[in-house]
PDB file of N, CA and C in Angstrom:
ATOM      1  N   UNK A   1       0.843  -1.167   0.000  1.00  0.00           N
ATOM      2  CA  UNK A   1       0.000   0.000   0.000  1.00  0.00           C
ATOM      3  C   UNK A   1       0.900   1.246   0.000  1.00  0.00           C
ATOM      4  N   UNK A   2       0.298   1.768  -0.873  1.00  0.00           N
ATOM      5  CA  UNK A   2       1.539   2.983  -0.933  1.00  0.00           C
ATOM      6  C   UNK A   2       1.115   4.039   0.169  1.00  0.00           C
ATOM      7  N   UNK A   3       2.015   4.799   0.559  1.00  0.00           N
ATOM      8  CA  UNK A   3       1.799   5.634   1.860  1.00  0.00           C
ATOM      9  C   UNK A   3       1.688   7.426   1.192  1.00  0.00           C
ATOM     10  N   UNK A   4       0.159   7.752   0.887  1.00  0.00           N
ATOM     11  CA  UNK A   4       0.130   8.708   0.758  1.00  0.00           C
ATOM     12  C   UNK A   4       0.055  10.392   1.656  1.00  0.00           C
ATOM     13  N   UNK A   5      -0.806   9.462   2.260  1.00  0.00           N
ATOM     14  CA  UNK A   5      -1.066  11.020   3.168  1.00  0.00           C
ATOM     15  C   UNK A   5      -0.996  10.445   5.063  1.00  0.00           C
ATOM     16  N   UNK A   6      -0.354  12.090   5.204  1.00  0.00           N
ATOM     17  CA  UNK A   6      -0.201  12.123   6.946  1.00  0.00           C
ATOM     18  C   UNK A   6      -0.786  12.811   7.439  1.00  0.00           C
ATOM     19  N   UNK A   7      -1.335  12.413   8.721  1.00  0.00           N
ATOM     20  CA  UNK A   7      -2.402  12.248   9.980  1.00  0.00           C
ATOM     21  C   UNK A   7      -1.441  12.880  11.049  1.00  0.00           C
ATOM     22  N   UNK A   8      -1.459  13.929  11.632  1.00  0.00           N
ATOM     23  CA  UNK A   8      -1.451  14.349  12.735  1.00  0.00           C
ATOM     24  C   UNK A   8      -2.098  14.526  13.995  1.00  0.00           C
ATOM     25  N   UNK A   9      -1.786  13.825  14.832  1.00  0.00           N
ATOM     26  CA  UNK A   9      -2.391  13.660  16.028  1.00  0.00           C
ATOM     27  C   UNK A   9      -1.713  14.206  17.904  1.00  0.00           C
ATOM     28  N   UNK A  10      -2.450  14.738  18.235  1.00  0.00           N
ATOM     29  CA  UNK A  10      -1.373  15.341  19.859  1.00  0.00           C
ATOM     30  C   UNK A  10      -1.936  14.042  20.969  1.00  0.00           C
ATOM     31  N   UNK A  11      -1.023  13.645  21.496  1.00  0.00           N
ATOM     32  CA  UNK A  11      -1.750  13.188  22.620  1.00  0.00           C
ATOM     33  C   UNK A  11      -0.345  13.856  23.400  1.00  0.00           C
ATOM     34  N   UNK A  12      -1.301  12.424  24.589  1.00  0.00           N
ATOM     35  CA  UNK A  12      -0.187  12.958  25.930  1.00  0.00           C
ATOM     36  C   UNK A  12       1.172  12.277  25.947  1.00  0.00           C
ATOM     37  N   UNK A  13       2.215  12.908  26.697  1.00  0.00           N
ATOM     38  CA  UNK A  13       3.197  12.050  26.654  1.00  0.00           C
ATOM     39  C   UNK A  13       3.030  10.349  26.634  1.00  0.00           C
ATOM     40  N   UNK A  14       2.208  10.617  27.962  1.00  0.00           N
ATOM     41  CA  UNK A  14       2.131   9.484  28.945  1.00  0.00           C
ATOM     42  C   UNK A  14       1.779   8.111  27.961  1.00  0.00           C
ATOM     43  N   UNK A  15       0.548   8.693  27.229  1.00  0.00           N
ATOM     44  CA  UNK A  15      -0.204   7.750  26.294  1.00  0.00           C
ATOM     45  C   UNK A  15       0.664   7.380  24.902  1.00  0.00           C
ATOM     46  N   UNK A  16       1.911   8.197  24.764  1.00  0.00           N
ATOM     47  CA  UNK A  16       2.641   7.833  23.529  1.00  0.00           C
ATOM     48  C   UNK A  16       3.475   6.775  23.941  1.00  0.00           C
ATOM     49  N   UNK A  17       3.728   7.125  24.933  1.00  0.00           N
ATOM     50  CA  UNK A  17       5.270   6.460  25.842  1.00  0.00           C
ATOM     51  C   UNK A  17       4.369   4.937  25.898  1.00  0.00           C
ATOM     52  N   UNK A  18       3.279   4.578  26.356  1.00  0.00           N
ATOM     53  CA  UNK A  18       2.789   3.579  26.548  1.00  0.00           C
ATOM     54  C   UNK A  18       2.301   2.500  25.163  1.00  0.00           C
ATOM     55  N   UNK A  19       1.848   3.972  24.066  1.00  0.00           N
ATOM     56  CA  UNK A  19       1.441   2.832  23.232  1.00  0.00           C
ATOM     57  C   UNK A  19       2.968   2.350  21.991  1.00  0.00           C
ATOM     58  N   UNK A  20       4.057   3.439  22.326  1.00  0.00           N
ATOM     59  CA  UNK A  20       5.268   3.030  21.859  1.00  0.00           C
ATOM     60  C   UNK A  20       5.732   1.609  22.314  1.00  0.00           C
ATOM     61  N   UNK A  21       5.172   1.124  23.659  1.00  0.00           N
ATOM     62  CA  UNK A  21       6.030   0.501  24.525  1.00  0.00           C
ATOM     63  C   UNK A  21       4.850  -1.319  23.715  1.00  0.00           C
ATOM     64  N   UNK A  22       3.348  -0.656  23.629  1.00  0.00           N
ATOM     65  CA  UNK A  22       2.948  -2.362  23.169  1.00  0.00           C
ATOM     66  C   UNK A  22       3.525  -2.459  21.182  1.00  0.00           C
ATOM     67  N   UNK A  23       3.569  -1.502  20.407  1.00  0.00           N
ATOM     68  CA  UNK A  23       4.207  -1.106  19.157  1.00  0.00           C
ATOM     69  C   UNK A  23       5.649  -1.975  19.222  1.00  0.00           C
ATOM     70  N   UNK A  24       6.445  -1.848  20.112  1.00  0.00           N
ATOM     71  CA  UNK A  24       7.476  -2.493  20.340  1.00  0.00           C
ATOM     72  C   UNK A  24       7.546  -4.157  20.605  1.00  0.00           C
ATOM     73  N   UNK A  25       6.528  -4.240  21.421  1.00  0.00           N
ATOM     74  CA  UNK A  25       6.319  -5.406  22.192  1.00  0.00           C
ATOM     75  C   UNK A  25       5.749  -6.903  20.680  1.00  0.00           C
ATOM     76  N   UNK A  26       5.284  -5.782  19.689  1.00  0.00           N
ATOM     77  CA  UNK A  26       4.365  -6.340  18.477  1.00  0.00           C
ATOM     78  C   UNK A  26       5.200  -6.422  17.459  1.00  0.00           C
ATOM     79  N   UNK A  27       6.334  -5.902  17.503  1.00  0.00           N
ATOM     80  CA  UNK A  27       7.872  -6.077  16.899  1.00  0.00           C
ATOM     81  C   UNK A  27       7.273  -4.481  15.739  1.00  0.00           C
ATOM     82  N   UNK A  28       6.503  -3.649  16.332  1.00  0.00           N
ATOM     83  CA  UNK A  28       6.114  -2.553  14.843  1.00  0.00           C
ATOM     84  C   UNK A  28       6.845  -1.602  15.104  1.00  0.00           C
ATOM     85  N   UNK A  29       6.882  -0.873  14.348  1.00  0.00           N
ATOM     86  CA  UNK A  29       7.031   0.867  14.675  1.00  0.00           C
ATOM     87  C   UNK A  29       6.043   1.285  15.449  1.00  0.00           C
ATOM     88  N   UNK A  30       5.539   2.463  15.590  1.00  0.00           N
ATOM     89  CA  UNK A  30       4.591   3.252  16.431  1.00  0.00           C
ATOM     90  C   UNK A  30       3.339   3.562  15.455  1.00  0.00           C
ATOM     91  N   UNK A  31       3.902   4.284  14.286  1.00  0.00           N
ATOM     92  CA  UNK A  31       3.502   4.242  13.152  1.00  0.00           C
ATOM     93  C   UNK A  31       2.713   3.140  12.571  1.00  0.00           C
ATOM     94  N   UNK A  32       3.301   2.162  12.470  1.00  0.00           N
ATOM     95  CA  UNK A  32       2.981   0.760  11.734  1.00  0.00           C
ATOM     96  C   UNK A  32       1.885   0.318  12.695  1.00  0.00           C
ATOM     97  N   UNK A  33       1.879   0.238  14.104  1.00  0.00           N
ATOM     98  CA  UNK A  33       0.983  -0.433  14.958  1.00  0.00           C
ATOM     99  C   UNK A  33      -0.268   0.690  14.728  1.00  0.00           C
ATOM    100  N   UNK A  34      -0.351   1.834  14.660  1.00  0.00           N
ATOM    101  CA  UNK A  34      -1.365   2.593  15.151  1.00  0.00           C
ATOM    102  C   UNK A  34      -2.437   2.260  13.621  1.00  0.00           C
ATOM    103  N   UNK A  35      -0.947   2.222  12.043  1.00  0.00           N
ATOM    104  CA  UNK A  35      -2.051   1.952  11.194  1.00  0.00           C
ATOM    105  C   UNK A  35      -2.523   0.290  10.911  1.00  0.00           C
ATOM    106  N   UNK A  36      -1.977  -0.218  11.616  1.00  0.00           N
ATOM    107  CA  UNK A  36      -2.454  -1.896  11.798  1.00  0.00           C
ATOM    108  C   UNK A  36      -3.769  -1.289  12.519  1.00  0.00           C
ATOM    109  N   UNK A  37      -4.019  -0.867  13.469  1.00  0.00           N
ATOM    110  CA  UNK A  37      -4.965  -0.813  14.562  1.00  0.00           C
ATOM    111  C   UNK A  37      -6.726  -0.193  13.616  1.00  0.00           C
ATOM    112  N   UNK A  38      -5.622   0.686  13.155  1.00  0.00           N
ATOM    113  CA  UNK A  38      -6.931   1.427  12.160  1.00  0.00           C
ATOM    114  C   UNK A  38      -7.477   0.272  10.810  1.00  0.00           C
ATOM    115  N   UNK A  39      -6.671  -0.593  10.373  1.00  0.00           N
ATOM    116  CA  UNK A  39      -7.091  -1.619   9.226  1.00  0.00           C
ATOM    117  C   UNK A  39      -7.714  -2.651  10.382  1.00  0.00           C
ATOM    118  N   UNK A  40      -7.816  -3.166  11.153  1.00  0.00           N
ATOM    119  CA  UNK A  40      -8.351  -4.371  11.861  1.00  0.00           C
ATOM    120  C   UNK A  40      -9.384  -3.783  12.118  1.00  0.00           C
ATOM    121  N   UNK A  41      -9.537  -2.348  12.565  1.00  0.00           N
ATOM    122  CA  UNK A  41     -11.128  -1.831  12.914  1.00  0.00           C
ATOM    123  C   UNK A  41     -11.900  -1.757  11.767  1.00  0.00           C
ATOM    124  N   UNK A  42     -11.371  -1.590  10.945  1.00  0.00           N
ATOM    125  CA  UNK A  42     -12.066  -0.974   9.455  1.00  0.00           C
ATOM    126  C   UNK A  42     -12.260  -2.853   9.008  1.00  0.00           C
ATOM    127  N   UNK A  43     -11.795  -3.840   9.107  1.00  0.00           N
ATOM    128  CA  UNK A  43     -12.287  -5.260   8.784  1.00  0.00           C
ATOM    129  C   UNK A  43     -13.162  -5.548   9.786  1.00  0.00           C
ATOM    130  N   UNK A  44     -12.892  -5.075  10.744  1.00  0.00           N
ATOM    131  CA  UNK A  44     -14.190  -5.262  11.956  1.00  0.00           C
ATOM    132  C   UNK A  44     -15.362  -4.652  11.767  1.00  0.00           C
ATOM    133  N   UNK A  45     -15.372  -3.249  11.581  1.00  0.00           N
ATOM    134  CA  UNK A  45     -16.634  -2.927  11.481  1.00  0.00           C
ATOM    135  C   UNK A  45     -17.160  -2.998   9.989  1.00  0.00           C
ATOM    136  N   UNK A  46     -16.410  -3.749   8.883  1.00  0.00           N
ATOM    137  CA  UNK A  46     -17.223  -4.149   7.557  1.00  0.00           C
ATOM    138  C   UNK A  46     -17.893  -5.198   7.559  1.00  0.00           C
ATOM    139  N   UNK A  47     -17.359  -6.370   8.928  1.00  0.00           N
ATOM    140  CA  UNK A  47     -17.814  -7.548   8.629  1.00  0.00           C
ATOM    141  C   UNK A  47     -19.450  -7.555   9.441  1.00  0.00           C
ATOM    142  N   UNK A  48     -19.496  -6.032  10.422  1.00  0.00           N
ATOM    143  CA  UNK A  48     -20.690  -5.864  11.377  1.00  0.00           C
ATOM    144  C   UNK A  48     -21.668  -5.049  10.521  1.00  0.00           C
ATOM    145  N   UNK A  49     -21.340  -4.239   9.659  1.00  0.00           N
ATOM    146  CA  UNK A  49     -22.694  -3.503   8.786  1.00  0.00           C
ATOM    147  C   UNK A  49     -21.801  -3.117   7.486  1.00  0.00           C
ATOM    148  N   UNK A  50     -22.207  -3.768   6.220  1.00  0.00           N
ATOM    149  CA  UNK A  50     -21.945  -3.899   5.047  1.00  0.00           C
ATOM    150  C   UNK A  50     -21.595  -2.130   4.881  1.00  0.00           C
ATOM    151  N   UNK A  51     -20.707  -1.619   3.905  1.00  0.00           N
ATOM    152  CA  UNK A  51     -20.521  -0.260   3.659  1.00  0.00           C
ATOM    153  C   UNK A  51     -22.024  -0.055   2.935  1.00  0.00           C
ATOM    154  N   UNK A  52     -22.450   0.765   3.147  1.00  0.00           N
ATOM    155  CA  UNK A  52     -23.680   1.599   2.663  1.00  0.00           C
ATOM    156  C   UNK A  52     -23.338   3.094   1.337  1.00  0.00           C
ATOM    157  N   UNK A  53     -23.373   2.587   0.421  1.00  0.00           N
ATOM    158  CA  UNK A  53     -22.929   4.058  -0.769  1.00  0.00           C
ATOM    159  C   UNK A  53     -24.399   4.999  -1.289  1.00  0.00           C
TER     160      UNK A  53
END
């Protein structure tokens, strides 16, 4: 998938430091885990209500 566009987001330290730490644990980047996280929701919620156009 080619990597077009960037997403900026603020959180808190606290919450970066933590989700760096399971990103790591998952062998990803920070990056890579957050957009894994966003594709598993997006197969999750297609398989719960069909896309509607």
């Amino acid at each position: 998938m080619a990597k077009e566009k960037i997403i900026n987001i603020r959180v808190e330290a606290e919450l970066k430091k933590q989700a760096r730490k399971l990103a790591e644990n998952d062998g990803r980047s920070l990056s890579n885990w957050i957009l894994h996280l966003i594709q598993d929701e997006i197969k999750k919620q297609s398989r719960v209500k069909p896309d509607r156009k």
